[in-house]
Protein backbone atom coordinates (compact mmCIF):
# COMPACT_ATOMS: atom_id res chain seq x y z
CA UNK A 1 -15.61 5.27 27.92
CA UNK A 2 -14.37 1.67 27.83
CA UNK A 3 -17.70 0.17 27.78
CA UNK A 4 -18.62 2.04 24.62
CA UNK A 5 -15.52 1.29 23.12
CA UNK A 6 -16.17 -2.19 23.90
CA UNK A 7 -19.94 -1.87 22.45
CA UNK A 8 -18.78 -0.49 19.46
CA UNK A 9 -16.77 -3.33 19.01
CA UNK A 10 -20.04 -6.05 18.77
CA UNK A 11 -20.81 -3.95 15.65
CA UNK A 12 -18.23 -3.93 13.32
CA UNK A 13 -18.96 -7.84 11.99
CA UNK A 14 -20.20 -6.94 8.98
CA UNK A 15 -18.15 -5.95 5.32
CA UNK A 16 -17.58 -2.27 4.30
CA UNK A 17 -17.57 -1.25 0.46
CA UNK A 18 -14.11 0.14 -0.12
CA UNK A 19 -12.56 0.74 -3.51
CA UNK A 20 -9.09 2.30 -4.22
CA UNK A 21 -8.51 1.93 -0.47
CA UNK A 22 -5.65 2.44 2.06
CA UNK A 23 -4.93 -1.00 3.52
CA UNK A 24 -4.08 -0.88 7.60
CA UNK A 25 -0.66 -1.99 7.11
CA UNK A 26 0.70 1.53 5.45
CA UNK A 27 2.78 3.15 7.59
CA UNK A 28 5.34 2.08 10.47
CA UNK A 29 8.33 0.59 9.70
CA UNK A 30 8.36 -1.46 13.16
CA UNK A 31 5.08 -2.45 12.49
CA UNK A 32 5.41 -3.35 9.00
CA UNK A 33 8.92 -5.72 9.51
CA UNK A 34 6.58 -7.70 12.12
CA UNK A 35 4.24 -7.90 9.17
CA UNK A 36 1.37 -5.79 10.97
CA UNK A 37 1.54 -7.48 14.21
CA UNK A 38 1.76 -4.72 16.38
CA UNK A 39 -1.34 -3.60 17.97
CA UNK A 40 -0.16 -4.89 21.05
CA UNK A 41 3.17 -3.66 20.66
CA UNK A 42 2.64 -0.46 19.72
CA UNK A 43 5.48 1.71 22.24
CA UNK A 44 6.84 4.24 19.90
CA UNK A 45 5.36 7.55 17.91
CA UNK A 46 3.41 5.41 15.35
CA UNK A 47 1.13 3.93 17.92
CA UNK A 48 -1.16 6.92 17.14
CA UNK A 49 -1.33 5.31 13.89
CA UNK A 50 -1.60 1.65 15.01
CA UNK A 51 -2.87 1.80 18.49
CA UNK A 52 -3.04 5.23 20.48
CA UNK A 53 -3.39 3.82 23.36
CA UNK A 54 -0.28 2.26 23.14
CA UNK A 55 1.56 5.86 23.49
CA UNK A 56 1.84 5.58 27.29
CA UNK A 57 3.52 1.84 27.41
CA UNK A 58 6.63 3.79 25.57
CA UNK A 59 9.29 6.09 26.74
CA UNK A 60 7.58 9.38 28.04
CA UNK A 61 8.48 11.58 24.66
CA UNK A 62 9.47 10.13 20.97
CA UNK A 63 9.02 10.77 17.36
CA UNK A 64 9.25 9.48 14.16
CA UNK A 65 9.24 10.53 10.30
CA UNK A 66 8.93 7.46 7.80
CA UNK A 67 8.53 6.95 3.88
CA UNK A 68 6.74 4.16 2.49
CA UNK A 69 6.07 2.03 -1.01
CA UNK A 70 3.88 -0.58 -1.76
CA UNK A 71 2.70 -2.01 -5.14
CA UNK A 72 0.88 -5.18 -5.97
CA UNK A 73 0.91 -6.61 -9.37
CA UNK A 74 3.37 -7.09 -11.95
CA UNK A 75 3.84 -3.83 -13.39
CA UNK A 76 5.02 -5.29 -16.86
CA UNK A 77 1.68 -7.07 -17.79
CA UNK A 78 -0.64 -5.79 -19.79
CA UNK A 79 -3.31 -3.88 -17.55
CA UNK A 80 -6.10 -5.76 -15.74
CA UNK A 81 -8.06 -5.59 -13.05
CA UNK A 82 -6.12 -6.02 -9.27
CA UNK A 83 -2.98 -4.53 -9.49
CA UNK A 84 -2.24 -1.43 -7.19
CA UNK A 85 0.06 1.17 -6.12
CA UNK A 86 0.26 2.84 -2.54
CA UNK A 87 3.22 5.34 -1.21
CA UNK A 88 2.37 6.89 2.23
CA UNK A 89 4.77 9.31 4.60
CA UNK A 90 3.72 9.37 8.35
CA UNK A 91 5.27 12.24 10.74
CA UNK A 92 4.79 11.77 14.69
CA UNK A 93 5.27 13.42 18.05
CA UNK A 94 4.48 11.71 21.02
CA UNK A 95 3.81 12.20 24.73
CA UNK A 96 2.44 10.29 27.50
CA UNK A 97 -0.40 12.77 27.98
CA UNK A 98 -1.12 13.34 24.24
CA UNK A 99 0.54 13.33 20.59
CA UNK A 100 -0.07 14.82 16.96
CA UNK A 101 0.70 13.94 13.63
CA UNK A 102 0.30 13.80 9.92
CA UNK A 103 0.72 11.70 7.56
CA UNK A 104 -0.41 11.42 3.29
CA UNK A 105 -1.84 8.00 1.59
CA UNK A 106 -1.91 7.68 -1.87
CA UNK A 107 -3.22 4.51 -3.50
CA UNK A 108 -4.05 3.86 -7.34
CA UNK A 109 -5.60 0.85 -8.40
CA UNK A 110 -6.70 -0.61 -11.82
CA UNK A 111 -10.32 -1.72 -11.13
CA UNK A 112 -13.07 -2.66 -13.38
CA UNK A 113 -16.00 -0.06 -14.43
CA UNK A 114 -19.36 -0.54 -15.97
CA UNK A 115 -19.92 -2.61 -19.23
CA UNK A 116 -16.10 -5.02 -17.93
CA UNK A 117 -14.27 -1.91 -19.00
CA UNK A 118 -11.06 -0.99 -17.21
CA UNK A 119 -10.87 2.26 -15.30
CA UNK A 120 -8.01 4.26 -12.98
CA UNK A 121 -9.04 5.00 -9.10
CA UNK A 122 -6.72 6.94 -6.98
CA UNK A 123 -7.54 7.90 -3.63
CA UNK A 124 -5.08 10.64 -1.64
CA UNK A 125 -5.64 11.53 1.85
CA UNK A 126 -3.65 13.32 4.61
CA UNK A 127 -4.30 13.20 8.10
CA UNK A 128 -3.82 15.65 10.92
CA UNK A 129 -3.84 14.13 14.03
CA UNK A 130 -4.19 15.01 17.93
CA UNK A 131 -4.08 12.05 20.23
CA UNK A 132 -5.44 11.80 24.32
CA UNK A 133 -4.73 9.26 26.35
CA UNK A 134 -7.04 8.24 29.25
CA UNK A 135 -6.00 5.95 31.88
CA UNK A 136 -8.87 3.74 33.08
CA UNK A 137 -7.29 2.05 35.89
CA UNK A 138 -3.67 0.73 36.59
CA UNK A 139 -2.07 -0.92 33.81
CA UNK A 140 -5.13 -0.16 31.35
CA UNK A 141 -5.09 3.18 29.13
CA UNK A 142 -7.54 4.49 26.07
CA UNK A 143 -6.75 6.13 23.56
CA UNK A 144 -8.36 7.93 20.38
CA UNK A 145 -6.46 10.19 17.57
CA UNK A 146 -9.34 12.99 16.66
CA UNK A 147 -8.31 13.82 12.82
CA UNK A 148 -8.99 16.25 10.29
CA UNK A 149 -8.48 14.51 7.04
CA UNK A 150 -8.62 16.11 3.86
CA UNK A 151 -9.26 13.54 1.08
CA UNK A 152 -8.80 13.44 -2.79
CA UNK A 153 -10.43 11.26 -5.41
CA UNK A 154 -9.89 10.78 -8.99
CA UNK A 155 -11.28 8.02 -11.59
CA UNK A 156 -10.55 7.88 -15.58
CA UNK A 157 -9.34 5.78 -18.32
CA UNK A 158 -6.81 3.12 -17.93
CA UNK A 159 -3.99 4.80 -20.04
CA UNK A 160 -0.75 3.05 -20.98
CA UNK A 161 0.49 -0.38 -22.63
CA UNK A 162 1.35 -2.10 -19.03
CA UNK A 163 0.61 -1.97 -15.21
CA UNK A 164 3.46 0.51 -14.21
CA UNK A 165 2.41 2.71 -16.86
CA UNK A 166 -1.36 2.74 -16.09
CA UNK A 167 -0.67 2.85 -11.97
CA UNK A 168 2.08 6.03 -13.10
CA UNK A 169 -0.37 7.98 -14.97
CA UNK A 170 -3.37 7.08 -12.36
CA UNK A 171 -1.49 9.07 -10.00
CA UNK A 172 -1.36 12.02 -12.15
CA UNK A 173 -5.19 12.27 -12.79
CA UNK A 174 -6.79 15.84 -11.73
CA UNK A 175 -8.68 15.65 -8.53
CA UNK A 176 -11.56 17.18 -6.45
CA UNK A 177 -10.54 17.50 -2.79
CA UNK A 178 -12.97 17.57 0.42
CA UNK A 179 -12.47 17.51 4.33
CA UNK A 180 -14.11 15.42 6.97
CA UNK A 181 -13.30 14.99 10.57
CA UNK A 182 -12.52 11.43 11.51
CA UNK A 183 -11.07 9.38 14.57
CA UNK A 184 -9.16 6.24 15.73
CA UNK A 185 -9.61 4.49 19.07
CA UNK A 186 -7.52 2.20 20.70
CA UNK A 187 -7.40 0.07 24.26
CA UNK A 188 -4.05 -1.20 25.85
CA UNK A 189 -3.54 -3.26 28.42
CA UNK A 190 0.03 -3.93 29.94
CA UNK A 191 0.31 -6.67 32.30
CA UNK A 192 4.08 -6.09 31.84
CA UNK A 193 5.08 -9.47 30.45
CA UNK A 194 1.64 -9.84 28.39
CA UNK A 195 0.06 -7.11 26.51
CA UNK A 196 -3.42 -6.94 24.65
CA UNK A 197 -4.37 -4.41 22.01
CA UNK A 198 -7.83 -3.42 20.03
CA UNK A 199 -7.62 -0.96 17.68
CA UNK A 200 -10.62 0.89 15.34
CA UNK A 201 -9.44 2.86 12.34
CA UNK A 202 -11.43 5.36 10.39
CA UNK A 203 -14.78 5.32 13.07
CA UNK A 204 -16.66 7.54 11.04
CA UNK A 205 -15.97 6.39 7.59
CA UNK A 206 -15.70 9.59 6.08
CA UNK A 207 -16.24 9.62 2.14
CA UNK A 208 -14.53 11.60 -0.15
CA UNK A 209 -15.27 12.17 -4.54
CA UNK A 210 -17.31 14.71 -6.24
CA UNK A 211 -20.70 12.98 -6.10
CA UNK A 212 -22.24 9.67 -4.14
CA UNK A 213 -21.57 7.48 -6.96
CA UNK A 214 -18.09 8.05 -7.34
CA UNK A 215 -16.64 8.59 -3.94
CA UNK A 216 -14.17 6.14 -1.97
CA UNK A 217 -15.28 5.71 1.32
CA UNK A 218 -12.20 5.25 4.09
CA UNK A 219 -13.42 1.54 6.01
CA UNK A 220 -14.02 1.39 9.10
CA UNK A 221 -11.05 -1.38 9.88
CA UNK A 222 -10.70 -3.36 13.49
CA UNK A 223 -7.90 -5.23 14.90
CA UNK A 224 -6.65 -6.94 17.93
CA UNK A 225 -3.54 -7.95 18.96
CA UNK A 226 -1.75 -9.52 22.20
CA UNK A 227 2.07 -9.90 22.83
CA UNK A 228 4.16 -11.11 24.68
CA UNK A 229 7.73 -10.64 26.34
CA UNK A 230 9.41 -13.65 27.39
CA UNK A 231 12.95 -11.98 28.00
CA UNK A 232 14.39 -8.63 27.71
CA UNK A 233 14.63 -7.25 24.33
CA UNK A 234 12.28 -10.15 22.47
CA UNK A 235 8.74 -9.32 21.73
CA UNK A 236 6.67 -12.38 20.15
CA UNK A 237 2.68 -10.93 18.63
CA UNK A 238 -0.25 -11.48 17.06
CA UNK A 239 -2.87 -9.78 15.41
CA UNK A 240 -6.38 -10.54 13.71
CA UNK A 241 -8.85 -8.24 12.17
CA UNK A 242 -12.21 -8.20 14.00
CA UNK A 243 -13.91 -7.49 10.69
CA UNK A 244 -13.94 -7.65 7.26
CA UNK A 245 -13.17 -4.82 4.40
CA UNK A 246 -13.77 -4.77 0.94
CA UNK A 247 -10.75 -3.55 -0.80
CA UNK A 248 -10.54 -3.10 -4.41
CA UNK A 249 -13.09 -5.95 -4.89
CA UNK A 250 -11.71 -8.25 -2.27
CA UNK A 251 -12.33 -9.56 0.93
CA UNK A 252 -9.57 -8.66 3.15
CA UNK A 253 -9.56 -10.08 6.92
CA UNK A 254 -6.32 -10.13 8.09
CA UNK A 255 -3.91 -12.59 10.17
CA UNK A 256 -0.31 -11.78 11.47
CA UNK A 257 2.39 -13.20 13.46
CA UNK A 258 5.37 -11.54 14.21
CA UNK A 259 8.69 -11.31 16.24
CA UNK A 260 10.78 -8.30 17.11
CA UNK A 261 14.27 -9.15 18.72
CA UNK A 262 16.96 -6.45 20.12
CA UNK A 263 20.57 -6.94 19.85
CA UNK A 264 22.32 -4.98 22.67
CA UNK A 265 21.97 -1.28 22.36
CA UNK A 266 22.96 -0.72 19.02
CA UNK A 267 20.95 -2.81 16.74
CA UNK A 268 17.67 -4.83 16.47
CA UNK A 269 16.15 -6.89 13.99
CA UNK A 270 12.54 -8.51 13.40
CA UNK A 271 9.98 -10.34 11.00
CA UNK A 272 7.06 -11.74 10.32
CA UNK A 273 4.28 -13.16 8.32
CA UNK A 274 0.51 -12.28 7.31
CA UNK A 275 -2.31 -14.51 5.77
CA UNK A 276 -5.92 -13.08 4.46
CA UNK A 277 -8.47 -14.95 6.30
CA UNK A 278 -11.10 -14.24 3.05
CA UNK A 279 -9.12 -13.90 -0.28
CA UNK A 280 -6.68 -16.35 -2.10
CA UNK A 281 -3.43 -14.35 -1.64
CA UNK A 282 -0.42 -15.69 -0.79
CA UNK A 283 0.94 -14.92 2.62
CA UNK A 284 3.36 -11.83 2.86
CA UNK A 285 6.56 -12.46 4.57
CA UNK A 286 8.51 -9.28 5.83
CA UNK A 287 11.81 -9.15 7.52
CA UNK A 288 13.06 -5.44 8.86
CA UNK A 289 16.25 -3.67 11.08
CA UNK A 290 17.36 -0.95 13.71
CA UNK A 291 20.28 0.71 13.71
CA UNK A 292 21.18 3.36 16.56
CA UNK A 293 22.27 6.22 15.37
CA UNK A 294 23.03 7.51 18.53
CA UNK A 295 21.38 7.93 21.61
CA UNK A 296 17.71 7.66 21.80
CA UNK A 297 17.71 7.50 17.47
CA UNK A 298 17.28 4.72 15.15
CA UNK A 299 17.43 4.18 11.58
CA UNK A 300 14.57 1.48 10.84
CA UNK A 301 13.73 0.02 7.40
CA UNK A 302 11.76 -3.33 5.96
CA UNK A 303 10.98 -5.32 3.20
CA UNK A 304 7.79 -7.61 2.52
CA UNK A 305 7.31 -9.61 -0.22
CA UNK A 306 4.13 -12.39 -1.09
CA UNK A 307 5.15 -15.76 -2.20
CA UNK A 308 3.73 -15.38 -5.71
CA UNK A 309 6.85 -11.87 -5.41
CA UNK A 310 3.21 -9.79 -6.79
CA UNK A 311 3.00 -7.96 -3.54
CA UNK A 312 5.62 -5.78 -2.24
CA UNK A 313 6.89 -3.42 0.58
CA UNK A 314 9.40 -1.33 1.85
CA UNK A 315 10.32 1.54 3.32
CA UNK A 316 12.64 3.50 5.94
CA UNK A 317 12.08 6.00 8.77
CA UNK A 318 14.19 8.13 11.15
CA UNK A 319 12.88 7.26 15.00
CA UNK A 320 13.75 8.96 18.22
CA UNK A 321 12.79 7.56 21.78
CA UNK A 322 11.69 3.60 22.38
């Protein structure tokens, strides 16, 4: 099973046509306060999102329910092509031998149609998850989240005298919904101190619209991550994509650092940074916070924010376990 994992791998060089498209870093609120650095990391109920493998490096049962908004663009211009608007929710129970969830991604962007007109394309998918965990030999575990996803795609007319206005009414556009099965793999290996992480998102790149020309096709998206653990309670990472995706008519090859740092038992605090590797945009700081709630439950929220303050991020999740 590894060694087709690992084949699998050699293939995914190449660029994927995406449009309207669900970037990686969507859901997570851990994840997203180390900017995305946390393939390797991945201990808690959203690994089945980020790595499933990493479900069996956490404590042996956890969950999570989290809300999150991102937008990029100012949303007082006049509308143009680039801008976006995402909001996703992502709802987890986890195991060592196995985990299931759901979770809903919406994202409308303003993109440009035939003859350099303007057009509206929304893409709204939600997931329902079972993830197995397989361990290879001591210390190494695979993972995979087998997922129904049923997907919903809409196009039309930009409508609306600025950005917010267009993104608003994108979201409201009348869609035709479809199913596909999907499913994520993921590879952990814990050499307690030093971890390493792959993760491959979307393996089937299921498509979803009423007919071929229209649809939005969900990328297949690869990343790899290692961290490390230099004392209790501080996690240092790193993550790259393996290959590159074509989102809204850009490049997109991600780079991310991040650093997660816990303060006692009650409280914990991290950040980060992320760079694209292909496109022009400025990096994406994000800083984000724990607070216990009481035993075994944390509050967790972030904020991101580009240089150029175009792209933004935040959200906020109830955890229980790790």
């Amino acid at each position: 099973m590894l060694r087709s994992f690992l084949v699998l791998l050699l293939l995914l060089g190449g660029a994927s046509r995406a449009v309207a498209q669900h970037i990686f870093e969507s859901v997570g609120e851990r994840a997203l306060g180390m900017a995305g650095a946390f393939v390797a990391v991945a201990d808690d109920a959203t690994a089945v999102y980020w790595n499933p493998a990493g479900l069996a490096t956490g404590q042996p049962i956890g969950a999570t329910i989290g809300w999150h908004r991102s937008r990029f663009g100012n949303p007082d211009d006049v509308p143009r092509p680039g801008p976006w608007a995402g909001d996703s929710t992502l709802s987890t129970l986890g195991t060592w031998p196995l985990g299931v969830s759901f979770a809903t991604l919406r994202t409308t962007a303003i993109a440009t149609a035939a003859g350099d007109t303007l057009q509206i394309e929304s893409l709204e998918t939600r997931h329902f998850g079972v993830t197995i965990l397989q361990t290879v030999w001591t210390g190494v575990v695979v993972g995979s989240t087998l997922k129904y996803v049923r997907g919903s795609a809409a196009i039309g007319p930009v409508e609306g005298l600025t950005v917010g206005e267009a993104l608003d009414r994108g979201e409201d556009l009348e869609r035709d919904a479809s199913g596909a099965f999907d499913l994520d793999l993921g590879v952990m290996v814990d050499m307690v101190r030093v971890r390493a992480g792959v993760t491959i998102r979307n393996v089937r790149e299921p498509s979803f619209g009423p007919d071929a020309e229209t649809a939005i096709t969900l990328p297949r998206q690869a990343r790899m991550g290692v961290a490390v653990l230099p004392a209790d309670g501080l996690t240092l990472a790193i993550d790259a994509d393996l290959n590159t995706v074509d989102l809204r008519g850009d490049l997109r090859r991600m780079l991310a650092a991040g650093a997660e740092r816990r303060l006692g038992s009650r409280a914990a605090v991290r950040a980060g940074v992320r760079w694209d590797l292909e496109g022009p945009r400025d990096p994406v700081g994000s800083v984000g916070a724990s607070l216990a709630l009481g035993r075994g439950m944390w509050l967790d929220g972030h904020y991101s924010q580009g240089r150029s303050g175009e792209d933004r991020q935040f959200g906020a999740a109830l955890r229980a376990g790790s």
